[in-house]
PDB file of N, CA and C in Angstrom:
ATOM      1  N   UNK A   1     -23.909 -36.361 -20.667  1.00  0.00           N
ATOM      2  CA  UNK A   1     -24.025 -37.658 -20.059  1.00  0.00           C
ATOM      3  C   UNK A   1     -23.440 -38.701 -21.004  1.00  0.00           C
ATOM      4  N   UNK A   2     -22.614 -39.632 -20.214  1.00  0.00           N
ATOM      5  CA  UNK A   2     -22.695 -41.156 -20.823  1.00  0.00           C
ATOM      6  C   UNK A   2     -23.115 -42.110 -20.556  1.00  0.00           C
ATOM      7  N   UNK A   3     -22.816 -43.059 -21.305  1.00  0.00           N
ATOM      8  CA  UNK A   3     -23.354 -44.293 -20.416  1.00  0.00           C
ATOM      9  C   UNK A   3     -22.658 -45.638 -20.246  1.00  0.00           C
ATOM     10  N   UNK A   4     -22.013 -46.021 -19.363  1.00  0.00           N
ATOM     11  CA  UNK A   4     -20.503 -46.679 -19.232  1.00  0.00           C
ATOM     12  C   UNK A   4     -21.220 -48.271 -19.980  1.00  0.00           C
ATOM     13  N   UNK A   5     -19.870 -49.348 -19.903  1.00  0.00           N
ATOM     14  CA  UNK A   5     -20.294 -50.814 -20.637  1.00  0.00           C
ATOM     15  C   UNK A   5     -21.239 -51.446 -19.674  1.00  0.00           C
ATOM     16  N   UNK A   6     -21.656 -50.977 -18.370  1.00  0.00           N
ATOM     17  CA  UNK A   6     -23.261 -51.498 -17.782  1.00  0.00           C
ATOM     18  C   UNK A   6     -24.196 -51.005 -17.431  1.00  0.00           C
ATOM     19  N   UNK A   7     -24.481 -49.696 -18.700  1.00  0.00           N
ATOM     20  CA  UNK A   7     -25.562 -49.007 -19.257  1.00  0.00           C
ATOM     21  C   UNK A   7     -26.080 -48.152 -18.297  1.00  0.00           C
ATOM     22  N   UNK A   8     -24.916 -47.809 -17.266  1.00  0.00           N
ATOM     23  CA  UNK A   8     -25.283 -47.060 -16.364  1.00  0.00           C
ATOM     24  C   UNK A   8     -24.995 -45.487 -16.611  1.00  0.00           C
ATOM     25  N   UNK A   9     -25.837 -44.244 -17.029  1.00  0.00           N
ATOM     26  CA  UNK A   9     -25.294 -43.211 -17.246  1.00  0.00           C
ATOM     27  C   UNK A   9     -24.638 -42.671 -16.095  1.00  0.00           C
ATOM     28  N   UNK A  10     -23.650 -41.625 -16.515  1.00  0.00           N
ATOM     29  CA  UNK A  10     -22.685 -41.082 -16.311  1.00  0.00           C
ATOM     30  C   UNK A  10     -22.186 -39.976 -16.471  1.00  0.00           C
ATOM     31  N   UNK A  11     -21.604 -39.257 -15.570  1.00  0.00           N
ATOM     32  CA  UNK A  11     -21.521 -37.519 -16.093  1.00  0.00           C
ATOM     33  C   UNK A  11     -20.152 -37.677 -16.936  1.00  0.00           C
ATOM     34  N   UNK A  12     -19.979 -37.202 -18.283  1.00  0.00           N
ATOM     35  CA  UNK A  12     -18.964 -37.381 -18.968  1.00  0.00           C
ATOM     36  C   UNK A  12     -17.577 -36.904 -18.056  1.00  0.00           C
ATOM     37  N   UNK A  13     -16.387 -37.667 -18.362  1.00  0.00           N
ATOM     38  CA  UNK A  13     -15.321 -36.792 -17.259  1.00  0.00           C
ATOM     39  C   UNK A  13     -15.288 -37.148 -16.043  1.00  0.00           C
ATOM     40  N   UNK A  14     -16.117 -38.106 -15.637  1.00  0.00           N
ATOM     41  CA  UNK A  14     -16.537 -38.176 -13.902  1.00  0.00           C
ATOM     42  C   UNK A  14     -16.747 -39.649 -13.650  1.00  0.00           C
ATOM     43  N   UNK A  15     -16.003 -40.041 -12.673  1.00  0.00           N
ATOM     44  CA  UNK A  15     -16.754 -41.340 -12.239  1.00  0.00           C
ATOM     45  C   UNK A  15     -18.056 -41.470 -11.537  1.00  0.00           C
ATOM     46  N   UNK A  16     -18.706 -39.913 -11.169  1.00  0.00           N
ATOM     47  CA  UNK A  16     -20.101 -40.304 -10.861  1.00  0.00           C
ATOM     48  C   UNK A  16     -21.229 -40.651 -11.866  1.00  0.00           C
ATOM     49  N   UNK A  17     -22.399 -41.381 -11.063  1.00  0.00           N
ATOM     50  CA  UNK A  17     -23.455 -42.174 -11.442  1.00  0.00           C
ATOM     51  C   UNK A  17     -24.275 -40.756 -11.816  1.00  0.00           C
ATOM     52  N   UNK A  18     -25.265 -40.820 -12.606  1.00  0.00           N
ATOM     53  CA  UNK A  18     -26.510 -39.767 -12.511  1.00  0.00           C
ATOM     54  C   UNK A  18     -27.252 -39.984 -11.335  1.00  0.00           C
ATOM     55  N   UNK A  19     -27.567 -41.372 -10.939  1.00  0.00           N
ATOM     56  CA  UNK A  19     -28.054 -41.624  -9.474  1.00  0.00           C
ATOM     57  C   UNK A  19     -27.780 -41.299  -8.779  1.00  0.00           C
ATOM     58  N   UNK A  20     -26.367 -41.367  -8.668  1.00  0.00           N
ATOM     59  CA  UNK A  20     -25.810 -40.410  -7.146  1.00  0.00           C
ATOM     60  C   UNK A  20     -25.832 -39.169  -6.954  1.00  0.00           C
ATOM     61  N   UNK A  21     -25.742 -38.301  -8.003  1.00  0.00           N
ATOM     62  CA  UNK A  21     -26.488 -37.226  -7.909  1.00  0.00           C
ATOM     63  C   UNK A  21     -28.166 -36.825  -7.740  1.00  0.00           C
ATOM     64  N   UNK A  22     -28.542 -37.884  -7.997  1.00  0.00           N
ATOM     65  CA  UNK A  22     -30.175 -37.944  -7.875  1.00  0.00           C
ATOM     66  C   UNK A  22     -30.344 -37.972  -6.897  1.00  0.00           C
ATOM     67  N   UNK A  23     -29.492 -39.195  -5.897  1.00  0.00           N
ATOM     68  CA  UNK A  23     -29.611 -39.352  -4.405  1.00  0.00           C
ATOM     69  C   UNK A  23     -29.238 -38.371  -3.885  1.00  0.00           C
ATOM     70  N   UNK A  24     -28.797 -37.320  -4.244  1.00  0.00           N
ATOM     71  CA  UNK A  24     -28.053 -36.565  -3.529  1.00  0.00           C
ATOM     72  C   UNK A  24     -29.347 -35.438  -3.193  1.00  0.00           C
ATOM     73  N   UNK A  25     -29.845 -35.283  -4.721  1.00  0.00           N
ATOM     74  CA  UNK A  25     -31.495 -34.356  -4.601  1.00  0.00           C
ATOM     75  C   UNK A  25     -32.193 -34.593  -3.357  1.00  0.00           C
ATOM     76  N   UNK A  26     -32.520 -36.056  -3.828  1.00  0.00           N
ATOM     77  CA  UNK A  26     -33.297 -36.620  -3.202  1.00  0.00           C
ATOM     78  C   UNK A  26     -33.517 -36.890  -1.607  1.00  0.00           C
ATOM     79  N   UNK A  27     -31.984 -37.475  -1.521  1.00  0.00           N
ATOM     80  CA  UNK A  27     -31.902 -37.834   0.109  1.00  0.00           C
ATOM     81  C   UNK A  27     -31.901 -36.374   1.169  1.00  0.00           C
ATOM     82  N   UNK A  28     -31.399 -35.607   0.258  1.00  0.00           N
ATOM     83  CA  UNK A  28     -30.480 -34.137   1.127  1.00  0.00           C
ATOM     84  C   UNK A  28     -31.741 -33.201   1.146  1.00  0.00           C
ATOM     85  N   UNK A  29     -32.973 -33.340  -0.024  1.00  0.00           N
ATOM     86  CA  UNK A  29     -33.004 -32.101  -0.830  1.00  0.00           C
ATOM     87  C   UNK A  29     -32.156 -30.708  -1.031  1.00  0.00           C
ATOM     88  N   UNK A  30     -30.901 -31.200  -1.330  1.00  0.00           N
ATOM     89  CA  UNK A  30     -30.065 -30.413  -1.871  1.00  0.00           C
ATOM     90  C   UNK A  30     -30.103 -29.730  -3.145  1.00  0.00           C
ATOM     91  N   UNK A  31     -29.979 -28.420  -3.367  1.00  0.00           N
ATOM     92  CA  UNK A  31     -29.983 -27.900  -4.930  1.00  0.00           C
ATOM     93  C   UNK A  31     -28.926 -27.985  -6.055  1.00  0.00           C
ATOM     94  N   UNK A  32     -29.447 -27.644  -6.700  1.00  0.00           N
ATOM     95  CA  UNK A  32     -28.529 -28.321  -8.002  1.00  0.00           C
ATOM     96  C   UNK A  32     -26.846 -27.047  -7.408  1.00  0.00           C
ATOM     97  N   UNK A  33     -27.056 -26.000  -6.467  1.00  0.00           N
ATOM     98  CA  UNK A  33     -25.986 -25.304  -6.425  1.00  0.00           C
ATOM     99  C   UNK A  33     -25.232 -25.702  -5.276  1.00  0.00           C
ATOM    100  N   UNK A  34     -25.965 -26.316  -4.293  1.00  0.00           N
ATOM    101  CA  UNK A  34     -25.656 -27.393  -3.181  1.00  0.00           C
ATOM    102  C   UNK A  34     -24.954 -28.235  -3.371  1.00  0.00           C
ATOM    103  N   UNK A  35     -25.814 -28.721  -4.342  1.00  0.00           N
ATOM    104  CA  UNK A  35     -24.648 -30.496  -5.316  1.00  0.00           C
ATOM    105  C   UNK A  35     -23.218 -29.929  -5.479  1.00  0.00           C
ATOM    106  N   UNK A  36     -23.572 -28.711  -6.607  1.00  0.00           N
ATOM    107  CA  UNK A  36     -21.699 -28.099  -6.958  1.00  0.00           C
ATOM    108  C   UNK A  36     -21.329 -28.161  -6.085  1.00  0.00           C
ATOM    109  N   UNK A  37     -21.380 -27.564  -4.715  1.00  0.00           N
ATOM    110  CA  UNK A  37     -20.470 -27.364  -3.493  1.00  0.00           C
ATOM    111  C   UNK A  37     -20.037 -28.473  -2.928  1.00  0.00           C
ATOM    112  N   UNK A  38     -20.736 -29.756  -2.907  1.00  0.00           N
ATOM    113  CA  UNK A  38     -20.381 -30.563  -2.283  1.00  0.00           C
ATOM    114  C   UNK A  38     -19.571 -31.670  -3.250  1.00  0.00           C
ATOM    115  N   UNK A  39     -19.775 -31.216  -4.530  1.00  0.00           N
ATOM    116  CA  UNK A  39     -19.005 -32.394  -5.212  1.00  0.00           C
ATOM    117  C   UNK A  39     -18.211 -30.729  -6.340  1.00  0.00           C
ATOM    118  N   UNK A  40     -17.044 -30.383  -5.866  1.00  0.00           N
ATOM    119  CA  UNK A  40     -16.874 -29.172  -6.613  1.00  0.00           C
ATOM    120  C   UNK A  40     -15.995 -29.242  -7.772  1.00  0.00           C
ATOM    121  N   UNK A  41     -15.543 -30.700  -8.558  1.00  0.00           N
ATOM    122  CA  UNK A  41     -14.855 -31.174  -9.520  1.00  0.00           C
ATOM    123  C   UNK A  41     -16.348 -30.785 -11.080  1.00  0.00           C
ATOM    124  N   UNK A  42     -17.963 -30.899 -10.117  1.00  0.00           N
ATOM    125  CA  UNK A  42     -19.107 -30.745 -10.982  1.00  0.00           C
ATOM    126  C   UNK A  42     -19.336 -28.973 -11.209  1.00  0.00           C
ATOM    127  N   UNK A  43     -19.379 -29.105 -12.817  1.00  0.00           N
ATOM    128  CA  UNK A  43     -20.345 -27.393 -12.854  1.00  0.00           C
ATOM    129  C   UNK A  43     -21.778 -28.178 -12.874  1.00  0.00           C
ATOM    130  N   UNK A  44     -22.451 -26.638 -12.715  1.00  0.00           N
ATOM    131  CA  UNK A  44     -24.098 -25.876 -12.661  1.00  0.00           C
ATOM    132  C   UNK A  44     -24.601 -26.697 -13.505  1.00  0.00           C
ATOM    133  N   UNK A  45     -23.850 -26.580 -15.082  1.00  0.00           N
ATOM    134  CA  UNK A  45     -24.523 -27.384 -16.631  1.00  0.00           C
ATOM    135  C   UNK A  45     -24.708 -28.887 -16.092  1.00  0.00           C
ATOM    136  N   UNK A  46     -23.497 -29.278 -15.603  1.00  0.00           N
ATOM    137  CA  UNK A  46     -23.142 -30.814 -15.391  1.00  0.00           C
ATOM    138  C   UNK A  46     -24.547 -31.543 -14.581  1.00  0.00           C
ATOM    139  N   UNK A  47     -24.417 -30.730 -13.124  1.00  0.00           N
ATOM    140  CA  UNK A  47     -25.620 -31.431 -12.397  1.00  0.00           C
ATOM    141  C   UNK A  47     -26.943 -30.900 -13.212  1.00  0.00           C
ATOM    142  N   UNK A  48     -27.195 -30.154 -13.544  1.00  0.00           N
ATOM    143  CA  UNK A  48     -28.236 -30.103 -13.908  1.00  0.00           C
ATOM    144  C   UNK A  48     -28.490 -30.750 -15.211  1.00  0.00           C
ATOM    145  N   UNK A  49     -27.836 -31.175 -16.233  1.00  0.00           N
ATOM    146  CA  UNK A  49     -27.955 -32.132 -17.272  1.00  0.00           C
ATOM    147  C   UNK A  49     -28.091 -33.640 -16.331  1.00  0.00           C
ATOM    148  N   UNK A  50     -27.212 -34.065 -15.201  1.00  0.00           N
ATOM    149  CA  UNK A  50     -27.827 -35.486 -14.618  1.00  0.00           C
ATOM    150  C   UNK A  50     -28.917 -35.592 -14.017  1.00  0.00           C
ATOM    151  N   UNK A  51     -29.492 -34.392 -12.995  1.00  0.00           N
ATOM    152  CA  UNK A  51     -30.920 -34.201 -13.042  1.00  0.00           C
ATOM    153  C   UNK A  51     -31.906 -34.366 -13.954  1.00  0.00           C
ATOM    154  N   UNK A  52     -31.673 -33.361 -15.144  1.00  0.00           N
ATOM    155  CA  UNK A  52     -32.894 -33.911 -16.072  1.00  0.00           C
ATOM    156  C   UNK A  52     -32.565 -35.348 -16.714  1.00  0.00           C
ATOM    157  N   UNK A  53     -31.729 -36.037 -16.803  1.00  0.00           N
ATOM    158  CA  UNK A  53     -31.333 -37.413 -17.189  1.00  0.00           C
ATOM    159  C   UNK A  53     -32.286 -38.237 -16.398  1.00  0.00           C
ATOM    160  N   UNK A  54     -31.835 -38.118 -14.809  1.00  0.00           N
ATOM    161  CA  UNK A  54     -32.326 -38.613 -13.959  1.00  0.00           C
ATOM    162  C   UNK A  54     -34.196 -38.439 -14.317  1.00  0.00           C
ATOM    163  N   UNK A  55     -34.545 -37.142 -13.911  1.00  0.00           N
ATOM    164  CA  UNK A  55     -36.366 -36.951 -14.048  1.00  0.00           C
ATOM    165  C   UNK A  55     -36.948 -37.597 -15.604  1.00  0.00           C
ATOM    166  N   UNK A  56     -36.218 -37.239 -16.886  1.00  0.00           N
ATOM    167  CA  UNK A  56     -36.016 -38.416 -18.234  1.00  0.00           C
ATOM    168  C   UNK A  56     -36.621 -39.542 -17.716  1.00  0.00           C
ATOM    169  N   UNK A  57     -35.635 -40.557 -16.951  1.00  0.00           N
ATOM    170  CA  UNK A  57     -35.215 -41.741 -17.072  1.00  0.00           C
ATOM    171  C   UNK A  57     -35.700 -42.352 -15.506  1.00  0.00           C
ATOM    172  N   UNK A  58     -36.771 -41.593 -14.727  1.00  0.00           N
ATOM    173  CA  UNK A  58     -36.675 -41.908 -13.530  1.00  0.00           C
ATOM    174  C   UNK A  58     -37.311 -43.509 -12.945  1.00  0.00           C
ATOM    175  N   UNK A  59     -38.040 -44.372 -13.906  1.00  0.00           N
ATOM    176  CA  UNK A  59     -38.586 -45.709 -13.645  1.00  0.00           C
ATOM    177  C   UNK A  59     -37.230 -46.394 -14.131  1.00  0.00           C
ATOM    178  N   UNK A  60     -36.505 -46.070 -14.820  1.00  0.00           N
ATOM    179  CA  UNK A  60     -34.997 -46.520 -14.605  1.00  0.00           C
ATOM    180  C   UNK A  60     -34.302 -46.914 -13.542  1.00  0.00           C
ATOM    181  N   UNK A  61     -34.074 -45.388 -13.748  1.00  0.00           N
ATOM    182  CA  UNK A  61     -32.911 -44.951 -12.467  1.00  0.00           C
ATOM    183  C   UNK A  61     -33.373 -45.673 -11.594  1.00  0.00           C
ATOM    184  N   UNK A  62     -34.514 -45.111 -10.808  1.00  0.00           N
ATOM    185  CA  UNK A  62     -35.499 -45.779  -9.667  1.00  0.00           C
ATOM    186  C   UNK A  62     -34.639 -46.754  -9.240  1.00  0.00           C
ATOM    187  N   UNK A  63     -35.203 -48.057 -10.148  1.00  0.00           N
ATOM    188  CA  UNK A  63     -34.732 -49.221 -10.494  1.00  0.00           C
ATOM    189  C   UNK A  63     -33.119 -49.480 -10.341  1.00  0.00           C
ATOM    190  N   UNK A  64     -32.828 -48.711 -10.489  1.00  0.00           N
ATOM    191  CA  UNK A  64     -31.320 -49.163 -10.565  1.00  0.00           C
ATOM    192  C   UNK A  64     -30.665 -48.879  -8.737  1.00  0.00           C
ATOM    193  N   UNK A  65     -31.597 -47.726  -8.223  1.00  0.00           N
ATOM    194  CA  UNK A  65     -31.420 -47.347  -7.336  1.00  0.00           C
ATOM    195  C   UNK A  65     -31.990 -48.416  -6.022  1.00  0.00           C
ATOM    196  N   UNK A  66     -32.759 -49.207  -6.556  1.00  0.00           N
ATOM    197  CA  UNK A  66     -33.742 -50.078  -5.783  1.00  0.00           C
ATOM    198  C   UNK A  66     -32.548 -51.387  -5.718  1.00  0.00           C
ATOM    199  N   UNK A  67     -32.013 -51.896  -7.001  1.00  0.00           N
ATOM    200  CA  UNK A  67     -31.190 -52.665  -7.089  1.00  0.00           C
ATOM    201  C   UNK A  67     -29.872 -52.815  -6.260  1.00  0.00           C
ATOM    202  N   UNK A  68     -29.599 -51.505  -6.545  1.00  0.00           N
ATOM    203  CA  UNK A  68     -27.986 -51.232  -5.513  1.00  0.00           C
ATOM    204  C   UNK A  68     -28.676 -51.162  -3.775  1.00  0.00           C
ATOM    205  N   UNK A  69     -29.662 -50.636  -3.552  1.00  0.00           N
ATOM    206  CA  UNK A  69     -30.090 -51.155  -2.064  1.00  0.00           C
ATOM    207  C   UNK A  69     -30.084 -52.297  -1.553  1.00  0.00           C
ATOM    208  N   UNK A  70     -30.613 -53.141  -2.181  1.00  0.00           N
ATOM    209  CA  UNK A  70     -30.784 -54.220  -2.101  1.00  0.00           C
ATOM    210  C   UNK A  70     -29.630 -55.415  -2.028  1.00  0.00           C
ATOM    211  N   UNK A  71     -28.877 -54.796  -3.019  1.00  0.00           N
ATOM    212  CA  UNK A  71     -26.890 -55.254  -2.586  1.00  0.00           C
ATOM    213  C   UNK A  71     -26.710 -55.289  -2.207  1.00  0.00           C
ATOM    214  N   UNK A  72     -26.648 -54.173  -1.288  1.00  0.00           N
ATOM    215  CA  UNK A  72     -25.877 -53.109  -0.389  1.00  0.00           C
ATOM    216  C   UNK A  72     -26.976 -53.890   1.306  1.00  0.00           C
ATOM    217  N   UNK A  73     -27.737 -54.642   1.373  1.00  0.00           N
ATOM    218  CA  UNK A  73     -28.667 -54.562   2.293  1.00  0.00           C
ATOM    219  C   UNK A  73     -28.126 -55.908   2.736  1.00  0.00           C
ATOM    220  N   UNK A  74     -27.845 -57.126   1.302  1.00  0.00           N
ATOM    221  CA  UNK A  74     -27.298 -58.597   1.611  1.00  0.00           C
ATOM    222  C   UNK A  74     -25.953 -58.032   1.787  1.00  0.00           C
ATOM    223  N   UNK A  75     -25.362 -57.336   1.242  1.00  0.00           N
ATOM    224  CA  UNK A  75     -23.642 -57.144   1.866  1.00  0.00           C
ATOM    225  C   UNK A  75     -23.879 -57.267   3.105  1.00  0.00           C
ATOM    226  N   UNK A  76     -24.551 -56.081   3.742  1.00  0.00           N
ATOM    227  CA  UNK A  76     -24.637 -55.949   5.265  1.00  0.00           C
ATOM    228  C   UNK A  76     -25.021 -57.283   5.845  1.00  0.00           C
ATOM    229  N   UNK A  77     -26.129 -57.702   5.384  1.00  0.00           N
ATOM    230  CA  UNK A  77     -26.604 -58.803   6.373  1.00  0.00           C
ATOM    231  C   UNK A  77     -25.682 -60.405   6.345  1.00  0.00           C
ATOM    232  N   UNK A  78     -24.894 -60.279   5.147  1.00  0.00           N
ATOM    233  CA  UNK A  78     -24.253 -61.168   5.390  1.00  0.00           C
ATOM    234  C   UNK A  78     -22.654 -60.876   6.467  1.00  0.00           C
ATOM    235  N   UNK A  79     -22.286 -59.528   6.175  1.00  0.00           N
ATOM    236  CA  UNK A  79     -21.489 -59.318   7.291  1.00  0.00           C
ATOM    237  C   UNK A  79     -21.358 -59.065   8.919  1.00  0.00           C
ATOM    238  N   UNK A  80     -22.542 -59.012   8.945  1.00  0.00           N
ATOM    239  CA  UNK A  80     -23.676 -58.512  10.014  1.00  0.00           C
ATOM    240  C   UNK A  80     -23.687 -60.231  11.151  1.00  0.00           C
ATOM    241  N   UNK A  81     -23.551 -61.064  10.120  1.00  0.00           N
ATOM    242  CA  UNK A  81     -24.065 -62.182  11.027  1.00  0.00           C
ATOM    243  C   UNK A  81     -23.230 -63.616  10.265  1.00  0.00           C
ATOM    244  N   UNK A  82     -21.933 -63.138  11.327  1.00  0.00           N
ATOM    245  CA  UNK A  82     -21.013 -64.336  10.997  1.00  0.00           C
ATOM    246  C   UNK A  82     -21.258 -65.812  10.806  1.00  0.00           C
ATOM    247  N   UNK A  83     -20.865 -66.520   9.961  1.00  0.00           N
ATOM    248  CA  UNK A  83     -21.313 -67.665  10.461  1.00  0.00           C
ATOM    249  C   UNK A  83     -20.513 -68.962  11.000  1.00  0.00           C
TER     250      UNK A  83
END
């Protein structure tokens, strides 16, 4: 793992988030051999080192995950309702 200049970790090599792989657990309950398949640029070691990052760091992550909803919720609602 890294952790890019807005302290967001990161699978080294990858522009994915550890979150998005978390979401991926999470939302899908997908397995860590599930994840490989669907993102197949990731090995076995890879997701499963952002998993335990993720379970580590999860009042974090959480958080970070709560944050980008919440973006992602005024994006919509401001596109949602022209003015």
């Amino acid at each position: 793992m890294t952790t890019d200049e807005a302290g967001v970790p990161r699978i080294v090599g990858t522009p994915l988030k550890v979150v998005g792989i978390a979401l991926d657990r999470l939302a899908h309950a997908w397995t860590a051999d599930e994840i490989c398949r669907q993102h197949p640029g990731l090995t076995l070691p890879q997701v499963q080192a952002a998993l335990g990052c993720y379970f580590e760091n999860q009042a974090e992550c959480d958080r970070q995950i709560e944050e980008s909803l919440k973006v992602a919720d005024e994006i919509f609602a401001r596109h949602s309702n022209p003015q």
